[in-house]
PDB file of N, CA and C in Angstrom:
ATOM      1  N   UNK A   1       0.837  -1.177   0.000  1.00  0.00           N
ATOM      2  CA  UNK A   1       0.000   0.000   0.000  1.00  0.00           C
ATOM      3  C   UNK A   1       0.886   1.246   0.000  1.00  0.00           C
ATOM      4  N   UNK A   2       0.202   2.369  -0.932  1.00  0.00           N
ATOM      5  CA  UNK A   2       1.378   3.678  -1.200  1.00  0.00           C
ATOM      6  C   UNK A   2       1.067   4.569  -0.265  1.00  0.00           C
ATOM      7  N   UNK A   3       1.567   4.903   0.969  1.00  0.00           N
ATOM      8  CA  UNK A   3       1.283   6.117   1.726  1.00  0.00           C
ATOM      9  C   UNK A   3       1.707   7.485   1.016  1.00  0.00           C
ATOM     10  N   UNK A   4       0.979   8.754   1.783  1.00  0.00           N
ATOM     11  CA  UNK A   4       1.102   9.757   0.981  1.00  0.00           C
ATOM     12  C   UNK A   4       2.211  10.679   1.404  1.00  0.00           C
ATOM     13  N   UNK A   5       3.032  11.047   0.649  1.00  0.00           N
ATOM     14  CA  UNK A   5       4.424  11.808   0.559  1.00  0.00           C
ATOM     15  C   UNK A   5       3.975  13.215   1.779  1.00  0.00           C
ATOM     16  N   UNK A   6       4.136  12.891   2.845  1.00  0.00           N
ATOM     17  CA  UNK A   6       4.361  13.429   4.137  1.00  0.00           C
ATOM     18  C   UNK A   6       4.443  15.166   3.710  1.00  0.00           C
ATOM     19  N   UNK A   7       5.644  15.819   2.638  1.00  0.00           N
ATOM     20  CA  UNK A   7       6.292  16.633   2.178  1.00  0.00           C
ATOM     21  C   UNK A   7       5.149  17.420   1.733  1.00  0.00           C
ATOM     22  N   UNK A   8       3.576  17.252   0.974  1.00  0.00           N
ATOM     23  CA  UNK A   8       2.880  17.524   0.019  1.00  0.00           C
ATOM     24  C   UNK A   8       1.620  17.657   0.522  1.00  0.00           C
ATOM     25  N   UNK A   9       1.580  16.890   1.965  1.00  0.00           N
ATOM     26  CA  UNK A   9       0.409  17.557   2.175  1.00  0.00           C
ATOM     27  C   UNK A   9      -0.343  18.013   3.546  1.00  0.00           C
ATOM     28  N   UNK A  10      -0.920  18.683   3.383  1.00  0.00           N
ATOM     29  CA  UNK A  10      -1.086  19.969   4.050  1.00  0.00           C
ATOM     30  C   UNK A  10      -2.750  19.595   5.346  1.00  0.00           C
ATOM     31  N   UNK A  11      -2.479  20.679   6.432  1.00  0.00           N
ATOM     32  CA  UNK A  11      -3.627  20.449   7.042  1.00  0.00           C
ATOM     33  C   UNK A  11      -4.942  21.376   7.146  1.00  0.00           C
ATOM     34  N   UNK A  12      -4.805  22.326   6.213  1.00  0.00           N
ATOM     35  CA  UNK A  12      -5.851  23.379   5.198  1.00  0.00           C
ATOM     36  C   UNK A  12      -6.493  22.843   4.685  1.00  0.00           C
ATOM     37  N   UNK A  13      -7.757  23.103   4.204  1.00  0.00           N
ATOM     38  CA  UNK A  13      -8.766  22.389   3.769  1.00  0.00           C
ATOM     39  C   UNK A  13      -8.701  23.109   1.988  1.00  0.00           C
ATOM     40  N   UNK A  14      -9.115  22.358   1.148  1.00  0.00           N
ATOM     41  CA  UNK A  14      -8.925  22.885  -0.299  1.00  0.00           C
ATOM     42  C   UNK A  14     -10.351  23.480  -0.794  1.00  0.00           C
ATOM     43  N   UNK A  15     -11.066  23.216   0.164  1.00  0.00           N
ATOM     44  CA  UNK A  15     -12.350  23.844  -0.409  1.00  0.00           C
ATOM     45  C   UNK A  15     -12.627  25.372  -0.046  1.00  0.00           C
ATOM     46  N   UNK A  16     -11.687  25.885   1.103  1.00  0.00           N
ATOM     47  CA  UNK A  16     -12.018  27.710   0.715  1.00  0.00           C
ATOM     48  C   UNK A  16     -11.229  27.975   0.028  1.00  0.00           C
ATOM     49  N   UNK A  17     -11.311  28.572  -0.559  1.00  0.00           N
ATOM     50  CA  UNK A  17     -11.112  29.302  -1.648  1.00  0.00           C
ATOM     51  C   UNK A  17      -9.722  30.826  -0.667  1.00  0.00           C
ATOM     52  N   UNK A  18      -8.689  30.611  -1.098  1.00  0.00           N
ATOM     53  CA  UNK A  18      -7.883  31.875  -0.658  1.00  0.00           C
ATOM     54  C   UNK A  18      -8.569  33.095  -1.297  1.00  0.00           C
ATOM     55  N   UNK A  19      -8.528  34.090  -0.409  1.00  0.00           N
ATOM     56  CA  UNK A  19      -8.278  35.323  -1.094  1.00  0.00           C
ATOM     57  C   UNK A  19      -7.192  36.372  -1.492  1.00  0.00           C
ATOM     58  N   UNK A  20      -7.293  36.796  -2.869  1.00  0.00           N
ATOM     59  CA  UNK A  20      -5.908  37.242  -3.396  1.00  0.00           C
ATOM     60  C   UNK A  20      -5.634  38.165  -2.329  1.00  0.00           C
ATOM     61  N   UNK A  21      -4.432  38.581  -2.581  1.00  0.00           N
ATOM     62  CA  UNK A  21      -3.638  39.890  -1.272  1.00  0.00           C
ATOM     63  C   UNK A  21      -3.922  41.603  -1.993  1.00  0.00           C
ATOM     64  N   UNK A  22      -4.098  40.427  -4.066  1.00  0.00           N
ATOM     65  CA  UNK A  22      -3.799  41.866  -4.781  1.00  0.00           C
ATOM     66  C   UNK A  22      -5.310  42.500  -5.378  1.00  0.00           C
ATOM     67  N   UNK A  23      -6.327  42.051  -5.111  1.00  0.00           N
ATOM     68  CA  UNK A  23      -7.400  42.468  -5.763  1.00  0.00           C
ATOM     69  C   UNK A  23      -8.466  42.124  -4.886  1.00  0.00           C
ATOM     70  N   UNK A  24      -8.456  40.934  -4.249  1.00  0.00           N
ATOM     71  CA  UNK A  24      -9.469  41.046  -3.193  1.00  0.00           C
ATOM     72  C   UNK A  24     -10.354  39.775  -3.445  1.00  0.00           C
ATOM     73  N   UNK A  25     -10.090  38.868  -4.713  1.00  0.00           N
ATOM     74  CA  UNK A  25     -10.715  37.879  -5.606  1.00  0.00           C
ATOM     75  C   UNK A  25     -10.494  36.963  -4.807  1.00  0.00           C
ATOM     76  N   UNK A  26     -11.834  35.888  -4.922  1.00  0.00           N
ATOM     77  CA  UNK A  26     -11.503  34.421  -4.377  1.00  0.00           C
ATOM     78  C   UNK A  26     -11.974  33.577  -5.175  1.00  0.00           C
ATOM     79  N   UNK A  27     -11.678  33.989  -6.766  1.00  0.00           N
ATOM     80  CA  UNK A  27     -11.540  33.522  -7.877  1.00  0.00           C
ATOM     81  C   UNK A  27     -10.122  32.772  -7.909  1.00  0.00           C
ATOM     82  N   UNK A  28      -9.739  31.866  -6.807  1.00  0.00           N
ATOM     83  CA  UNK A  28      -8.168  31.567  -6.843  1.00  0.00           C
ATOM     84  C   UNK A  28      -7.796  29.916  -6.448  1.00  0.00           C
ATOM     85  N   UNK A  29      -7.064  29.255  -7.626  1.00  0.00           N
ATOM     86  CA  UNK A  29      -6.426  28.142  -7.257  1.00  0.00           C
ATOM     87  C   UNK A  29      -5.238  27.675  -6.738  1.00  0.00           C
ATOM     88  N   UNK A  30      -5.412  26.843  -5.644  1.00  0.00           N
ATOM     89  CA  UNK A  30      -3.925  26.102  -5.302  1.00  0.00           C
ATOM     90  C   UNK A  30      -2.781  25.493  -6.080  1.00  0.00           C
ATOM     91  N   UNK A  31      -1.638  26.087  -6.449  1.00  0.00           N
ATOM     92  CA  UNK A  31      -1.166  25.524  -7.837  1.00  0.00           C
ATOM     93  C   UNK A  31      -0.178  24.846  -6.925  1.00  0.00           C
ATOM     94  N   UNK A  32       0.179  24.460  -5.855  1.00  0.00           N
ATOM     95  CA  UNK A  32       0.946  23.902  -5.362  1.00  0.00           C
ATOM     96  C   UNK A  32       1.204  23.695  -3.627  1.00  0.00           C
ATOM     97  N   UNK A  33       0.479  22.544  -2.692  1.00  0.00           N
ATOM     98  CA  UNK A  33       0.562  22.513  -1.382  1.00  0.00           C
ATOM     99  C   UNK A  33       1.404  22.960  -0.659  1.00  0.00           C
ATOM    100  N   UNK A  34       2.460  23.337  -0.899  1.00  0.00           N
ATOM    101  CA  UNK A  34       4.068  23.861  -0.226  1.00  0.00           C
ATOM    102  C   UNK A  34       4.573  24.737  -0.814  1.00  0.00           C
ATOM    103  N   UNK A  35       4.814  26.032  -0.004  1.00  0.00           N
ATOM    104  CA  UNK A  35       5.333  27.411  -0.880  1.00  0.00           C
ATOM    105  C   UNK A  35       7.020  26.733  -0.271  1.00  0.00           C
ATOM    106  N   UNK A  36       7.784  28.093  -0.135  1.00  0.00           N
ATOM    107  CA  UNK A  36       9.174  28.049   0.514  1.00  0.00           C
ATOM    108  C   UNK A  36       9.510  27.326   1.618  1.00  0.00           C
ATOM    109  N   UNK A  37       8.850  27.467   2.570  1.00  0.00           N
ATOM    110  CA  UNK A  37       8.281  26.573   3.631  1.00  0.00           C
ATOM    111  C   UNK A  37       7.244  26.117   4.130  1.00  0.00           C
ATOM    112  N   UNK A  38       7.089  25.355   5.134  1.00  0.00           N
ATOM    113  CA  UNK A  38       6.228  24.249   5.375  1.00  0.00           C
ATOM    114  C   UNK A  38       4.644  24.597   5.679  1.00  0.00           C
ATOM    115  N   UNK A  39       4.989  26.575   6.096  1.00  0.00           N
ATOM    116  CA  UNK A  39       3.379  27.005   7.025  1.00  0.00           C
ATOM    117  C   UNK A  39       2.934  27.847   5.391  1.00  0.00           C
ATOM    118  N   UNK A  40       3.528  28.185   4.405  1.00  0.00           N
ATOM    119  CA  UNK A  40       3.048  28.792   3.010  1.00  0.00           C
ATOM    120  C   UNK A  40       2.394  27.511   1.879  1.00  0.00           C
ATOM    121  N   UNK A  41       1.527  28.075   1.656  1.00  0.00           N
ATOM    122  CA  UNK A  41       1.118  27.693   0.018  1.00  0.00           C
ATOM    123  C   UNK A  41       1.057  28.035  -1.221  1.00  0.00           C
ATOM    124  N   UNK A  42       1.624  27.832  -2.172  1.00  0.00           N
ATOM    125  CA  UNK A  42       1.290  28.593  -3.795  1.00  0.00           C
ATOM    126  C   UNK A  42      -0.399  28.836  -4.461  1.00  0.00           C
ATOM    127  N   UNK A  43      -0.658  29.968  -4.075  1.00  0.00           N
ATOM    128  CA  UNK A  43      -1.741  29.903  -4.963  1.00  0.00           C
ATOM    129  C   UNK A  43      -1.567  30.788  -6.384  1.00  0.00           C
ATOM    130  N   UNK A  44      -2.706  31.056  -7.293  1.00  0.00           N
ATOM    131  CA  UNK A  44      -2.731  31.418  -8.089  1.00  0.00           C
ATOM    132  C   UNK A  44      -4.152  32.475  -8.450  1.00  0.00           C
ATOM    133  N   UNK A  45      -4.257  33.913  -8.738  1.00  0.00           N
ATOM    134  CA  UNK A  45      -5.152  34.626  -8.759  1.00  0.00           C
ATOM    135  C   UNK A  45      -5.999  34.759 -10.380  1.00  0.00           C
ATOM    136  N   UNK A  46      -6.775  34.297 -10.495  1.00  0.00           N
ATOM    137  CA  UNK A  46      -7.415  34.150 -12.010  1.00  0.00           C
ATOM    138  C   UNK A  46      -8.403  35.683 -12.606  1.00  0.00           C
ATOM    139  N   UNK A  47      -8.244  36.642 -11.213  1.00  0.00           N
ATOM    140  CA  UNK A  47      -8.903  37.630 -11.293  1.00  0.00           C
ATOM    141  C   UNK A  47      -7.740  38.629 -12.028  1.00  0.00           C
ATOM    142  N   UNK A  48      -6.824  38.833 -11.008  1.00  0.00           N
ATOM    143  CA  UNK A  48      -5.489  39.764 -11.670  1.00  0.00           C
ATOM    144  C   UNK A  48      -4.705  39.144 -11.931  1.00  0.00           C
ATOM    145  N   UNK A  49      -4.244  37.629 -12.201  1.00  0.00           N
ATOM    146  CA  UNK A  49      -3.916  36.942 -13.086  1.00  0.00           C
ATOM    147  C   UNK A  49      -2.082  37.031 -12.230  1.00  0.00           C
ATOM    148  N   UNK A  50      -2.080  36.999 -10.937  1.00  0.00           N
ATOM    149  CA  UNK A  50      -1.058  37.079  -9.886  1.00  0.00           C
ATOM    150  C   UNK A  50      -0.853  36.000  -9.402  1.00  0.00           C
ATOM    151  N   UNK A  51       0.279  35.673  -8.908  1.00  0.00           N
ATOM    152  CA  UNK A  51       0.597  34.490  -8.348  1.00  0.00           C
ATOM    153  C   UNK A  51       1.196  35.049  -6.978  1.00  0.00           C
ATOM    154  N   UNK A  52       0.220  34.408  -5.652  1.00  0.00           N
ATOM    155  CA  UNK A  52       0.548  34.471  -4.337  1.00  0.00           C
ATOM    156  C   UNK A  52       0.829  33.702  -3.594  1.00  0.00           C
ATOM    157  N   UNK A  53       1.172  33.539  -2.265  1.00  0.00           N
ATOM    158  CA  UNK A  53       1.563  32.916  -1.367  1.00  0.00           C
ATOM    159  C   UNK A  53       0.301  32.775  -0.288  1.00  0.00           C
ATOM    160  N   UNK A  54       0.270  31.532   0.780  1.00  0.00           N
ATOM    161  CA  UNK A  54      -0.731  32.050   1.828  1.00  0.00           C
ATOM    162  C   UNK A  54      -0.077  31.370   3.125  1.00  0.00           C
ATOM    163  N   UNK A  55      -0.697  31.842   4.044  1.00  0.00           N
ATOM    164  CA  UNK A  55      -0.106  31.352   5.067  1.00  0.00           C
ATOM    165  C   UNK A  55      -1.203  30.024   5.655  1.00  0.00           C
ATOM    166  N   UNK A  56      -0.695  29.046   6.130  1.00  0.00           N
ATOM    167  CA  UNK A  56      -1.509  27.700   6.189  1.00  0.00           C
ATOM    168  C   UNK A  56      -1.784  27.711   7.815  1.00  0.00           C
TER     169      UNK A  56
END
């Protein structure tokens, strides 16, 4: 059985929706569970078309 890569995932829930920092949109996807470190996430803003960080 494949357990899941410890590194990737997160204890945030994927169903709210972040809100951007730069426009105010929560028109925004998770493009990646782990920013720089372990408490950030990569999101992505589809409103101003920005790529942010969040804190987890």
């Amino acid at each position: 059985m494949r357990r899941l890569d410890p590194s990737v995932t997160t204890g945030g829930s994927d169903d709210s929706p972040a809100e951007c920092p730069y426009c105010g949109s929560t028109d925004t996807e998770r493009e990646h569970p782990k920013g720089p470190s372990l408490c950030r996430s990569m999101h992505f803003c589809h409103g101003c078309e920005q790529p942010f960080e969040r804190m987890e």
